[in-house]
N, C-alpha and C. Protein backbone atom coordinates (compact mmCIF):
# COMPACT_ATOMS: atom_id res chain seq x y z
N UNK A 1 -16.74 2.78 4.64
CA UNK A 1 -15.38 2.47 5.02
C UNK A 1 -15.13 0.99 4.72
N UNK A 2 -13.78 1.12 4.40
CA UNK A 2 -13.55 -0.53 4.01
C UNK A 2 -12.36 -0.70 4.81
N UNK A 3 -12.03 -2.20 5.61
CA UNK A 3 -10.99 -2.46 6.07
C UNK A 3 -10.19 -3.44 5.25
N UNK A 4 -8.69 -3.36 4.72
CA UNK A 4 -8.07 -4.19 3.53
C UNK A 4 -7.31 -5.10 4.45
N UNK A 5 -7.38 -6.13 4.28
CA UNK A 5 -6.48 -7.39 4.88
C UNK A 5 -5.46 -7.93 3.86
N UNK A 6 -4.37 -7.51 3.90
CA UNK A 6 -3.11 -8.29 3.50
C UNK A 6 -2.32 -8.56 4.32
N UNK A 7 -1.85 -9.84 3.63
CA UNK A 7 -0.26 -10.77 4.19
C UNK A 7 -0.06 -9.70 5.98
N UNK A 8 -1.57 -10.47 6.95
CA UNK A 8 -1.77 -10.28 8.16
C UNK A 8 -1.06 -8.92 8.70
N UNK A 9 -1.88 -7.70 8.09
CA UNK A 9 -2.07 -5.91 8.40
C UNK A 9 -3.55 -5.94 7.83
N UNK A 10 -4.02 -4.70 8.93
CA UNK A 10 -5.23 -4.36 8.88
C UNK A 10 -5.28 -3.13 8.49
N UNK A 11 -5.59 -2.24 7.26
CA UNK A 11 -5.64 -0.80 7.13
C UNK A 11 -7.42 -0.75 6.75
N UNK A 12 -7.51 0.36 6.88
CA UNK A 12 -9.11 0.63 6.91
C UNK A 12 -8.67 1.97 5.86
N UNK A 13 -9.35 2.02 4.49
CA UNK A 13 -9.62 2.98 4.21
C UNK A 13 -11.25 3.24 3.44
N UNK A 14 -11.17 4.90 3.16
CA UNK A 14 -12.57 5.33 2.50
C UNK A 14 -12.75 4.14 1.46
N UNK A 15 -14.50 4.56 1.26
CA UNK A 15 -15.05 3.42 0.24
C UNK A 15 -14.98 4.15 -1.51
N UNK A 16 -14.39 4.73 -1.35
CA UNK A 16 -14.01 5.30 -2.95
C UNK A 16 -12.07 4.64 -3.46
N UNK A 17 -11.51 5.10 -2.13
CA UNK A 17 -10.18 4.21 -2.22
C UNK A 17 -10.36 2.77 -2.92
N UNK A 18 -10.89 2.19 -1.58
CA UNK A 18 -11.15 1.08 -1.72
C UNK A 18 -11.85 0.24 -2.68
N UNK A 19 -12.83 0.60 -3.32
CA UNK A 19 -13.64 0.05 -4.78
C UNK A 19 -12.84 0.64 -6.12
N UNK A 20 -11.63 1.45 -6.04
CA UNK A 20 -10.84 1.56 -7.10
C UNK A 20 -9.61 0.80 -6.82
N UNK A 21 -9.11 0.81 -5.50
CA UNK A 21 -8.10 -0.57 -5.48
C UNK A 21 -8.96 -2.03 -5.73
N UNK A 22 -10.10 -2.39 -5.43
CA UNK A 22 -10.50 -3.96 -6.01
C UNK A 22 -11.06 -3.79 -7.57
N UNK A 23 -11.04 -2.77 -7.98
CA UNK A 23 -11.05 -2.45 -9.32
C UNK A 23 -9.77 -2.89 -10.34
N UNK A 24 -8.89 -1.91 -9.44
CA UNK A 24 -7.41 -2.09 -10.22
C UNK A 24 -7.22 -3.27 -10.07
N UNK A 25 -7.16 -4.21 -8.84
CA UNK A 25 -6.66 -5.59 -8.36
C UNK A 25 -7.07 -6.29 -10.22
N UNK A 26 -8.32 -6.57 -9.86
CA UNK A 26 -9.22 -7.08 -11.01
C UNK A 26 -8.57 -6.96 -12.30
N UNK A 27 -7.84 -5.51 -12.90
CA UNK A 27 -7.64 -5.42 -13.95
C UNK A 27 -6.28 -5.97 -14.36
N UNK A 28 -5.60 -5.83 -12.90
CA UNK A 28 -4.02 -5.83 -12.65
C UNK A 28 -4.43 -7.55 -13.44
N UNK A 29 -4.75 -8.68 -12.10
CA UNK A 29 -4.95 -10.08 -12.66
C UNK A 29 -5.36 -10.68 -13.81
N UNK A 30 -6.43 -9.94 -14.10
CA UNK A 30 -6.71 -10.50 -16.05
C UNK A 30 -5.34 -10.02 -17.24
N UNK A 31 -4.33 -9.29 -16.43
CA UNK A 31 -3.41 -8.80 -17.62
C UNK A 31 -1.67 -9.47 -16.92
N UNK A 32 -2.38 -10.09 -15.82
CA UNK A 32 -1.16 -11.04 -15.25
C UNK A 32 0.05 -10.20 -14.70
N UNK A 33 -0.48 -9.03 -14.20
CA UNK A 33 0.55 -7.94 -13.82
C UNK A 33 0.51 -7.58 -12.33
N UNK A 34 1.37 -6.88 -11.96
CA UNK A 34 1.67 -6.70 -10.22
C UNK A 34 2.14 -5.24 -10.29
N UNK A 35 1.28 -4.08 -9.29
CA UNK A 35 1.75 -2.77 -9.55
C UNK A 35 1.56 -2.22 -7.69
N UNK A 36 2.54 -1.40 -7.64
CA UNK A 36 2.66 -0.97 -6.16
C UNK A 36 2.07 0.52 -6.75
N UNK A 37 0.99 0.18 -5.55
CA UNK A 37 -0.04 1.58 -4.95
C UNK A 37 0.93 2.40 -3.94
N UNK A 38 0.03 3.36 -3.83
CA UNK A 38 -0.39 4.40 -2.72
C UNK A 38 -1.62 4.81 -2.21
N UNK A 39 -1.85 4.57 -1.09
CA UNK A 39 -3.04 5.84 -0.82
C UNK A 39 -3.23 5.64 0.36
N UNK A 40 -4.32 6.87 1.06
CA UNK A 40 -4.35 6.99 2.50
C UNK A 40 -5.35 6.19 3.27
N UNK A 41 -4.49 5.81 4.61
CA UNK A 41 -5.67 4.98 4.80
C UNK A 41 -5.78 4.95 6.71
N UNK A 42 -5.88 4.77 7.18
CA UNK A 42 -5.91 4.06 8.58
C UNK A 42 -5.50 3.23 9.38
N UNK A 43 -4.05 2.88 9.95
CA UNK A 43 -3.59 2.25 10.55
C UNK A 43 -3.77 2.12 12.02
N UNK A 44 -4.22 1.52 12.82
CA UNK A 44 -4.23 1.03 14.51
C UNK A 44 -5.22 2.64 14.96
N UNK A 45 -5.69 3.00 14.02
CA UNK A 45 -6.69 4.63 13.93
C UNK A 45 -6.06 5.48 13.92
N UNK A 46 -4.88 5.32 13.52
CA UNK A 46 -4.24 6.49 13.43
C UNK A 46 -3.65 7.13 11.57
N UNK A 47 -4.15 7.98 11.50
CA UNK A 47 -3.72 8.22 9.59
C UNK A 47 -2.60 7.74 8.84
N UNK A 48 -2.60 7.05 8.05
CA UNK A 48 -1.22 6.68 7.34
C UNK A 48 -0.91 6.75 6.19
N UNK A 49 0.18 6.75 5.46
CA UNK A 49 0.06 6.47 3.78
C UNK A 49 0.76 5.18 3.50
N UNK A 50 -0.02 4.17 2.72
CA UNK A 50 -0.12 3.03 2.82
C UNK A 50 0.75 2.46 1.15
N UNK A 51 1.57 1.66 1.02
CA UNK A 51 2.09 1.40 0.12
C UNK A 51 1.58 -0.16 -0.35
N UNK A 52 1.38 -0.67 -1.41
CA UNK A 52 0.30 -1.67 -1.37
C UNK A 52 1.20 -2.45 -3.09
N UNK A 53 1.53 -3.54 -3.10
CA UNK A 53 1.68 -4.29 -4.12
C UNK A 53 0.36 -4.97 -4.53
N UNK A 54 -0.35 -4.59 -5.88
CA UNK A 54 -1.50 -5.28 -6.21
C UNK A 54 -1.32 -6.40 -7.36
N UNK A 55 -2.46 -7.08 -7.45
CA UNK A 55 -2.14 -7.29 -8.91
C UNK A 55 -2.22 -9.24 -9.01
N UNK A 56 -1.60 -9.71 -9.78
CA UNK A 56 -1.88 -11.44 -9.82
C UNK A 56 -1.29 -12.15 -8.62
N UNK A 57 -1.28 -12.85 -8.26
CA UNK A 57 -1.52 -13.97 -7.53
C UNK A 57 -0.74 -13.28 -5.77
N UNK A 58 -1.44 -11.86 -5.62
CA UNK A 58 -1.40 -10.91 -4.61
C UNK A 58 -2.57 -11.28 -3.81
N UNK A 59 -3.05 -11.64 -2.64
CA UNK A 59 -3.59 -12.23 -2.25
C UNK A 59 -4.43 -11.05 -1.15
N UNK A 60 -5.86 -10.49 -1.42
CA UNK A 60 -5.94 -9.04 -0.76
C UNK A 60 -7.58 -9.09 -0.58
N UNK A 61 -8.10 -8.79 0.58
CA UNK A 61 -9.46 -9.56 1.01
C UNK A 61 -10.13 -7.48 1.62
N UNK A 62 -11.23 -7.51 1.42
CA UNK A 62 -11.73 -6.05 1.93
C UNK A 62 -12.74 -6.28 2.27
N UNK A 63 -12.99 -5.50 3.57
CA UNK A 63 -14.55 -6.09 4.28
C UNK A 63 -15.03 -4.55 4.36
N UNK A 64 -16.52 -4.40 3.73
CA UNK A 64 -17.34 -3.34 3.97
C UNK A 64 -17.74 -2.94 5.65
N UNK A 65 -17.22 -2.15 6.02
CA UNK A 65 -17.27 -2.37 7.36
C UNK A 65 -17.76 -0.78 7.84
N UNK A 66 -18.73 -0.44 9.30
CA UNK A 66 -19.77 0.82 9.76
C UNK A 66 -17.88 1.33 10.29
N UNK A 67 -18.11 2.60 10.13
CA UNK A 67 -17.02 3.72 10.66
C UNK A 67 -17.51 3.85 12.02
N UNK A 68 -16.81 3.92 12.97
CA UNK A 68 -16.59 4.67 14.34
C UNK A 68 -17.27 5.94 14.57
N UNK A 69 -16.22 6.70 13.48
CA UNK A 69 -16.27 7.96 13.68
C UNK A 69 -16.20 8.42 11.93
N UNK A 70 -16.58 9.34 11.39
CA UNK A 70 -16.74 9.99 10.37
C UNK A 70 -15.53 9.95 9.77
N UNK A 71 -15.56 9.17 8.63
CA UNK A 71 -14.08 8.94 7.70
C UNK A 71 -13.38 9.62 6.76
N UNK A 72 -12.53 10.63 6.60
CA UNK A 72 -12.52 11.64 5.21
C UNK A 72 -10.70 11.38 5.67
N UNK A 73 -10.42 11.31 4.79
CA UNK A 73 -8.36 10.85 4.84
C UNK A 73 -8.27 12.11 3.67
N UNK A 74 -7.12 12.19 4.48
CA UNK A 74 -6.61 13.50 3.39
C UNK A 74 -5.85 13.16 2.01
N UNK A 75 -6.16 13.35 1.60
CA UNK A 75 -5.60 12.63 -0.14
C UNK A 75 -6.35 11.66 -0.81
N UNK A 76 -7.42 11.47 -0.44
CA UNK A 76 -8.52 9.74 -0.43
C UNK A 76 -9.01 10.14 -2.52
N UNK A 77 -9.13 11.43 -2.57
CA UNK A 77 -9.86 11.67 -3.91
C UNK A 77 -8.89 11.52 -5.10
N UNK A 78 -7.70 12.28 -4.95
CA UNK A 78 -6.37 11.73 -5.62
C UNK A 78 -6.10 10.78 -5.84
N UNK A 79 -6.23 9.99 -4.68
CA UNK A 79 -5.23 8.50 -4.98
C UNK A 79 -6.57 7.50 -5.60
N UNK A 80 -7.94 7.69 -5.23
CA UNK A 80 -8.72 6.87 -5.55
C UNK A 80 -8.61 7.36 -7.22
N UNK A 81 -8.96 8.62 -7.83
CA UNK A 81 -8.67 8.77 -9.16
C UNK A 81 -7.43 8.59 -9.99
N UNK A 82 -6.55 8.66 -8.89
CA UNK A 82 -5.18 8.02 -9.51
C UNK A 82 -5.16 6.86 -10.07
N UNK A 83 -5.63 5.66 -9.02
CA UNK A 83 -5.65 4.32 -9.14
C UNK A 83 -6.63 3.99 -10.30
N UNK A 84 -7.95 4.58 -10.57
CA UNK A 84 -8.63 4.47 -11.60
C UNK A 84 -8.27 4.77 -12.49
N UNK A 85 -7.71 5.74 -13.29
CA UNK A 85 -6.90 5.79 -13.68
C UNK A 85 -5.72 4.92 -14.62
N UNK A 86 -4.87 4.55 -13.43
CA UNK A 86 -3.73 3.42 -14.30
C UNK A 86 -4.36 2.32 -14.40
N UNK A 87 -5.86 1.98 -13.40
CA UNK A 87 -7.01 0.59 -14.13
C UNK A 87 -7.41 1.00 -15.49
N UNK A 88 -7.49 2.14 -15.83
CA UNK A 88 -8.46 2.51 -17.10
C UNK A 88 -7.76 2.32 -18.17
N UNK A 89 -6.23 2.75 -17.84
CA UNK A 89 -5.16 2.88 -18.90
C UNK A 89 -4.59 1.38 -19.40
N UNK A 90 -4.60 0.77 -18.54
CA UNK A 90 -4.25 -0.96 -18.18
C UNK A 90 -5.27 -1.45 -19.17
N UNK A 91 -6.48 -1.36 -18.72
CA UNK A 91 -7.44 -2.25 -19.58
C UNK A 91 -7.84 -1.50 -20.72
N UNK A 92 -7.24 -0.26 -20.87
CA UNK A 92 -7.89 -0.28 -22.30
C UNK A 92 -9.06 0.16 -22.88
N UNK A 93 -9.51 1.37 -21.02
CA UNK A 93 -11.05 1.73 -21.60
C UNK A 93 -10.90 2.98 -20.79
N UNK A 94 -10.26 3.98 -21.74
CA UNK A 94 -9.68 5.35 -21.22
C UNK A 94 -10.54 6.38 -21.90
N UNK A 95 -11.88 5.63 -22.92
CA UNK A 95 -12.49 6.50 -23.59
C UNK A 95 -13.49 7.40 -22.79
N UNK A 96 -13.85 6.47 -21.57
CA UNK A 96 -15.08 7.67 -20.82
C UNK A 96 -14.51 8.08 -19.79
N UNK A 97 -12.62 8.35 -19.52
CA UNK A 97 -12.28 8.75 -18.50
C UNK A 97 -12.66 9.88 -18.44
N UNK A 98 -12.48 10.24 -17.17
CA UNK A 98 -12.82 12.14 -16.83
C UNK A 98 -10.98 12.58 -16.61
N UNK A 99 -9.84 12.97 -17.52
CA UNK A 99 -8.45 13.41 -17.66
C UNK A 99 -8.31 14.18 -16.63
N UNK A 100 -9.54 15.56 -17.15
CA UNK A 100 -9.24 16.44 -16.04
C UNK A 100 -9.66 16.67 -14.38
N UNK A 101 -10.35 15.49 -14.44
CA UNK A 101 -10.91 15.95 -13.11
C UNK A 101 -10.22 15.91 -11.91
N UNK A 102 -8.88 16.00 -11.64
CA UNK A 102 -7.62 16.26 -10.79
C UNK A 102 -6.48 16.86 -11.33
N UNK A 103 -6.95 17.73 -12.70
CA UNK A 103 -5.45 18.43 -13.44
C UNK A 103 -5.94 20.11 -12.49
């Protein structure tokens, strides 16, 4: 589980979310671009869907952090392959994507 700190909100989501949003972040900034996410995540512990501007001089901190209680968000596999995804397409390295693996 990862908890994301932006512009002072705390959302906690899965660690597959989360290492494809600091993925995308990464790709978003080397191409000097800013793109609004989605995906599910954890608000005050209660489930949410989280809307997220990423990208250059977006300022977005994630701490690897032990779960409470057993973490599975409903939509977590979608949106994490989503987001990989428009990183893969962005940078330009769409050759070893997996297309179908959410068609």
């Amino acid at each position: 589980m990862f908890d994301i700190f932006v512009t002072g909100a705390r959302l906690a989501t899965s660690d597959d979310v989360a290492e494809a949003l600091l993925e995308y972040v990464r790709v978003l900034a080397d191409q000097g671009r800013t793109e609004l996410v989605s995906f599910p995540a954890l608000l005050d512990g209660q489930p949410a869907q989280a809307w997220l501007t990423l990208g250059a001089g977006m300022p977005l901190a994630a701490v690897r952090s032990e779960p409470q209680l057993p973490l599975s968000l409903e939509g977590e596999e979608l949106a994490a392959w989503s987001i990989r995804r428009r990183a893969a397409v962005l940078a330009g390295t769409t050759a070893g994507f997996d297309w179908d693996e959410h068609n």
